[in-house]
Structure formats: C-alpha cells, structure tokens
Protein backbone atom coordinates (compact mmCIF):
# COMPACT_ATOMS: atom_id res chain seq x y z
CA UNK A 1 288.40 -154.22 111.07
CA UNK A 2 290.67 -154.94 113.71
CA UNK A 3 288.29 -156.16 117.17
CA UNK A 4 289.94 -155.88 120.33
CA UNK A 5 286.59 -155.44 122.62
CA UNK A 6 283.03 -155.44 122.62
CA UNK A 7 280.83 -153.43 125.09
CA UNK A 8 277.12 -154.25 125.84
CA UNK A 9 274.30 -152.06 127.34
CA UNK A 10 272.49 -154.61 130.05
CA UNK A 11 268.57 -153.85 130.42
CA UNK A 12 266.76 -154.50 127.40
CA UNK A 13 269.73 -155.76 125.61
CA UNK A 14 270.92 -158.75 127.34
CA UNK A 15 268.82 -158.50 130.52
CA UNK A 16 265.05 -158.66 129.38
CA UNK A 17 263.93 -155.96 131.86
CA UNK A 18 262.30 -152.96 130.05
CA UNK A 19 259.08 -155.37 129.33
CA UNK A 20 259.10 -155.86 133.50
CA UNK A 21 259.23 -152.28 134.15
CA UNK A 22 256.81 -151.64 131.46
CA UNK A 23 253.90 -153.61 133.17
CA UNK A 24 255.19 -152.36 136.47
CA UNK A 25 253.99 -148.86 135.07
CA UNK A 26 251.05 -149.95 134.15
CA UNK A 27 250.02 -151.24 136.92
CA UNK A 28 251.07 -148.18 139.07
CA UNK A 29 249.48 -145.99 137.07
CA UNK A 30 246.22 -147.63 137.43
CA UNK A 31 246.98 -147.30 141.49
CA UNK A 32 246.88 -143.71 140.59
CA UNK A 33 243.80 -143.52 138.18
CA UNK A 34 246.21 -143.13 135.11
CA UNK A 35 245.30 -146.12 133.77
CA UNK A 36 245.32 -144.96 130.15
CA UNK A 37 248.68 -143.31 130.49
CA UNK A 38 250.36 -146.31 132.17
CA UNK A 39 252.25 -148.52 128.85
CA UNK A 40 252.62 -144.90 127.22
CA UNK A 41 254.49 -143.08 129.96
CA UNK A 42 256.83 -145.93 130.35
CA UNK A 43 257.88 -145.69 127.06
CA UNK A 44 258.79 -142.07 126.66
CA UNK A 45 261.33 -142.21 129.55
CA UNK A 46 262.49 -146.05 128.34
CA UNK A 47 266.57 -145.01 128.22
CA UNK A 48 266.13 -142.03 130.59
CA UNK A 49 267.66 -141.77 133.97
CA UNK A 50 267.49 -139.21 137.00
CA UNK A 51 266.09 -135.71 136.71
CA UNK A 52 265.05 -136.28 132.31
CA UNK A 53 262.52 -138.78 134.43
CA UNK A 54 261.35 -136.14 136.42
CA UNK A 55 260.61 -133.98 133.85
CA UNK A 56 258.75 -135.60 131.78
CA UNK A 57 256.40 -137.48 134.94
CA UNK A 58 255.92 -133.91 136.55
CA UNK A 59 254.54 -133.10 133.10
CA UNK A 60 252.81 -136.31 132.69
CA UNK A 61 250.81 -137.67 136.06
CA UNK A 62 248.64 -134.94 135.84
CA UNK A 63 248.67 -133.86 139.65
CA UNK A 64 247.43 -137.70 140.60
CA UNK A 65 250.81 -137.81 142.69
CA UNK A 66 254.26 -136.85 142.67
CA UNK A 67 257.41 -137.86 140.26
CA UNK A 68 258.97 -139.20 143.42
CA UNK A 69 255.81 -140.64 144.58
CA UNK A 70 255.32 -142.70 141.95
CA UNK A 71 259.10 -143.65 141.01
CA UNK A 72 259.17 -144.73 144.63
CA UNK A 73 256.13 -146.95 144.50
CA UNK A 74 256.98 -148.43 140.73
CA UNK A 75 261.01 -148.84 142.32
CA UNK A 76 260.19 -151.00 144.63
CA UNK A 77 257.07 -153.19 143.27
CA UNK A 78 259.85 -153.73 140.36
CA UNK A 79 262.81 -155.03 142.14
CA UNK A 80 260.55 -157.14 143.42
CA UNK A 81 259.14 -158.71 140.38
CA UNK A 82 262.64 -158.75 139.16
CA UNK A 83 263.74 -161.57 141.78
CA UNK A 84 261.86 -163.93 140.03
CA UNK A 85 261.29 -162.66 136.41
CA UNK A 86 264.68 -161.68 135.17
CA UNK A 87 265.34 -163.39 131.76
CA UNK A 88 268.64 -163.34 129.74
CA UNK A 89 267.95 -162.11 126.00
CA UNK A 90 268.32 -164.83 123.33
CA UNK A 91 271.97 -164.66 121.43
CA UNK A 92 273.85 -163.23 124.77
CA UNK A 93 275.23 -166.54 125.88
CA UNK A 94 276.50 -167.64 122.50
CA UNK A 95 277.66 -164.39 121.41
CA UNK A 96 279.87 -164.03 124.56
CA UNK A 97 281.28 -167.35 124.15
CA UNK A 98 282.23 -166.75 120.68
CA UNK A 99 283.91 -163.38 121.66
CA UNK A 100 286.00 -165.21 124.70
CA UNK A 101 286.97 -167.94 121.98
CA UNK A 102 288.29 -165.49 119.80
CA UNK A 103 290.29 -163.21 122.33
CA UNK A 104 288.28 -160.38 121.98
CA UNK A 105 287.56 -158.78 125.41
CA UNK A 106 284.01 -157.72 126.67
CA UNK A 107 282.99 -154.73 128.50
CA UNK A 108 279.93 -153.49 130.41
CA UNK A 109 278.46 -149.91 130.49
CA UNK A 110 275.46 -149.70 131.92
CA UNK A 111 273.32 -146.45 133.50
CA UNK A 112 272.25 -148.64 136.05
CA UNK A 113 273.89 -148.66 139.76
CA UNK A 114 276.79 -151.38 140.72
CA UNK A 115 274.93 -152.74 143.52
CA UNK A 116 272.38 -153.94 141.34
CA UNK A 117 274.41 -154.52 137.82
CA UNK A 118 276.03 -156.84 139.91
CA UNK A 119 273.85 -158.57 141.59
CA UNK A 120 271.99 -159.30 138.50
CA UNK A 121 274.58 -160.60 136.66
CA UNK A 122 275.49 -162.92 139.36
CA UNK A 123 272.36 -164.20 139.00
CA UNK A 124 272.33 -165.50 135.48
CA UNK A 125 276.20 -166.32 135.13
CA UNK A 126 277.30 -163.80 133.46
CA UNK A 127 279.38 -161.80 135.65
CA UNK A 128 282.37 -163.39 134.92
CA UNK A 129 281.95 -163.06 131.36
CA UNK A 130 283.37 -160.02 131.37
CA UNK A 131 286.73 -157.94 131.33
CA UNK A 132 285.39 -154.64 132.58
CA UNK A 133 281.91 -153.42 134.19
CA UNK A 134 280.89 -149.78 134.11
CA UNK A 135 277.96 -148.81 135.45
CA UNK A 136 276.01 -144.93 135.87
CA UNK A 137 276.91 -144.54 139.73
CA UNK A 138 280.35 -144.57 138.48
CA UNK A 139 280.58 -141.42 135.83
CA UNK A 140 279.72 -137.98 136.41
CA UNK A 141 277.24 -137.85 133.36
CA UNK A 142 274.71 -141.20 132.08
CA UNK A 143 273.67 -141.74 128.89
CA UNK A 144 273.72 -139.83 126.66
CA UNK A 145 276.34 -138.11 127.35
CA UNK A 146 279.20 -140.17 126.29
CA UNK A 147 280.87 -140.68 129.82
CA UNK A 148 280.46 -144.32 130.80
CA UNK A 149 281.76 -145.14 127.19
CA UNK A 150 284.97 -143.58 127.19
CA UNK A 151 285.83 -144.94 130.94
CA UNK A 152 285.27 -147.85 129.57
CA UNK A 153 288.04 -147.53 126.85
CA UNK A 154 290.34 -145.74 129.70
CA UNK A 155 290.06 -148.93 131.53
CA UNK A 156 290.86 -151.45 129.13
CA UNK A 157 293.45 -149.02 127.20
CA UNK A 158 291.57 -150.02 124.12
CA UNK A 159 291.15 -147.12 121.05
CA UNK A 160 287.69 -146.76 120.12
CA UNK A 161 288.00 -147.86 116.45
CA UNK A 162 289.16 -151.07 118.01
CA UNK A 163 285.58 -151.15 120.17
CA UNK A 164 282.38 -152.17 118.91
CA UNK A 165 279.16 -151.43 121.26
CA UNK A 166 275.68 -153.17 121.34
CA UNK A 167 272.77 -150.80 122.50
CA UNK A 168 269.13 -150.94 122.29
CA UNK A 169 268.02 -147.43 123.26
CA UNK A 170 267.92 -143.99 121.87
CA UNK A 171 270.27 -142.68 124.49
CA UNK A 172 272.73 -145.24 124.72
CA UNK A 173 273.35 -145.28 120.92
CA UNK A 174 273.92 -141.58 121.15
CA UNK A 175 276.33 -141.92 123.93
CA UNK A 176 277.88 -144.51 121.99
CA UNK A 177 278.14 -142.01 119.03
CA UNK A 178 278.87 -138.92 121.11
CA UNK A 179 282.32 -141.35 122.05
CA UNK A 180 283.00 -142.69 118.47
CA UNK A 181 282.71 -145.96 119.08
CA UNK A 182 281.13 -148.15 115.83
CA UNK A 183 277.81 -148.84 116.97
CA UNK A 184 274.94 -151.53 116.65
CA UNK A 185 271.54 -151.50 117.67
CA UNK A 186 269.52 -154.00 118.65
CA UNK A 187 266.24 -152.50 119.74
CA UNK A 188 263.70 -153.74 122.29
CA UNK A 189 260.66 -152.23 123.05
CA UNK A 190 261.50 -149.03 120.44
CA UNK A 191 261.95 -149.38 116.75
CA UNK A 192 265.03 -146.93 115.55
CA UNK A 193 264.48 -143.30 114.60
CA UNK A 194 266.20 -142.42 111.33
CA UNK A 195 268.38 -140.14 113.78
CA UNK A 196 269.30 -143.36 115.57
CA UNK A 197 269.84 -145.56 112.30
CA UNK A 198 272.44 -142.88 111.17
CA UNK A 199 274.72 -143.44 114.06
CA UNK A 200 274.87 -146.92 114.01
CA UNK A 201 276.54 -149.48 111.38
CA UNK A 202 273.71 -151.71 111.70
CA UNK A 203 270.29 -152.81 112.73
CA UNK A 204 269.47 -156.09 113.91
CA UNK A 205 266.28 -157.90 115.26
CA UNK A 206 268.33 -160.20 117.87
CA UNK A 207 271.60 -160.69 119.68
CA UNK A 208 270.99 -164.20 117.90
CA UNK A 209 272.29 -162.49 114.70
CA UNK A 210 275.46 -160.86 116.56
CA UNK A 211 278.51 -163.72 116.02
CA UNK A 212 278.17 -163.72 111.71
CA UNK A 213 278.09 -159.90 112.00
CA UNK A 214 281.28 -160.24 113.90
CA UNK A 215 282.60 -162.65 111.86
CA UNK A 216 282.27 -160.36 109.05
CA UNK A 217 283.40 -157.43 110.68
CA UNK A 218 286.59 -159.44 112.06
CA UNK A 219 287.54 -160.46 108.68
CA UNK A 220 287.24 -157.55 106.99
C-alpha cells in the first residue's frame, strides 16, 4: 500500500499511563472502602471519557461517594504520580524514527486535553516528532465516535487509505474503524474482543514489532 501518514493513540500506547491510573484507582477506592472494586472498576471505563465514566461509577461506587467525588480525588492524586512516573512504551522511539526516515508523516489523536498532551510529550521528546496533534478538547465527539480521526486527515489533506492508525483500546479502534482508516492494535492492559480483532488488520504484542509490519505494508 501506498503510506503517506501514521497516527498514534498516546496513553497506553506510547505513553505507559493506563497501569498509573490503574493503581491510582485502587488506591482511591480503598479511601472509599471499595477496596475489592478498585483494579476492576478501572478497567471497565479504561478508553472511556466524560459522561460513559459517569455512568458506569454512579452504577459502580455503591453510594460510598460520588462519580465526581471520586474522579476528582483519583484526578488529582494521578497527575501527580504522573510527574515522576511517566514512561515511554518500548518500540515508540524507533518506530518514529523509521517513519521520519522514510517520509511518512506522523499524526496524534488523542481523547486527552492539549494542555496536558502537550505537556507530556514535551517531557519525553517527542513533541516534535510529529506533523499534526489532535487531541479530545478539540472535536465535538471523543472516541468512539470517529471525530478526532477524520480532523486529523482534514489537517494533513491525507485520504484515509493512505493513513494507518495504532490504538490500544476498544474505543479508539472503533473510532478508527467508524473513519476507515486501516487499523492496528496494540493492546495494553485489555486483550482484543473478537469485535475489536475484526476491525483491525493486525494484532501485535509491542510497538517493538511496528517498523517490519511497515516495511511490509510499504512494499506491498
């Protein structure tokens, strides 16, 4: 196939954040005598944003406090951790440097905010790695809907058979889908659904594996 860009999902695919915010749940949880629910609860809204979070906490905390309660208190204790835990997945660096070697431009879309998609690429260098950042504060829908995906090909004026994407969750991939991009998952802290492995061209364990899969994909 012809490969004129590449866009990447940042936490849990090249930012190792979900396992952060994971243990941050935990750990609030057992502030609010929910120990047992903590590691679960996380991972049914892993992928989720806004009022889908709501929803399922209002259903889940049981009455021990609020959705906005605890978002607040987990928020906060998180960012914090983040200062001084944020990791870069294995394979990002050298998969972005093979992708600037070959011309092929890189892309961002992210349901996170700006502000902080920013700032935490900054961090770890690679902020400049990329042609175009999109991120949730910026589209009238987040993942899943397929919003942030097709600004993302408005801005670079690329058609989405030329794309590629890289997503780790359930509700990126399906974004990714819902926008007809070509598709591969790499998951984190879920394994695929057969709904999810449908959508997507491939599986793989690691961004490690990401430049021959591109190799093949470029020369086919």
């Amino acid at each position: 196939m012809s490969l004129d860009l590449v866009i990447f999902d940042v936490d849990g695919l090249m930012l190792d954040t979900e396992r952060v915010w994971q243990e941050v749940w935990r750990d609030v949880a057992r502030e609010y005598a929910l120990a047992d629910v903590g590691t679960s609860l996380f991972m049914k809204v892993v992928g989720y944003s806004g009022d889908t979070v709501k929803e399922i906490l209002h259903k889940e905390l049981q009455g021990h406090c609020t959705p906005d309660e605890f978002l607040q208190t987990a928020r906060k204790e998180g960012l914090e951790r983040l200062k001084t835990q944020l990791k870069v997945k294995p394979g990002v660096y050298d998969t972005l440097s093979f992708l600037k070697q070959k011309k092929i431009k890189t892309a961002v879309a992210t349901s996170t905010s700006r502000l902080l998609t920013e700032e935490r690429l900054k961090r770890v260098g690679l902020y400049n790695e990329f042609n175009c950042i999109c991120c949730g504060d910026e589209v009238k829908n987040k993942k899943p809907s397929p919003d942030i995906y097709l600004e993302v090909l408005r801005k670079t004026g690329i058609n989405n058979q030329r794309a590629l994407v890289f997503e780790d969750s359930k509700v990126g991939i399906t974004a990714a889908y819902r926008a007809n991009i070509p598709c591969i998952m790499v998951p984190d802290l879920k394994e695929p659904e057969p709904e999810q492995i449908k959508m997507v061209k491939q599986v793989l364990p690691s961004l490690k594996l990401a430049v021959p899969i591109i190799e093949k994909m470029i020369e086919q």
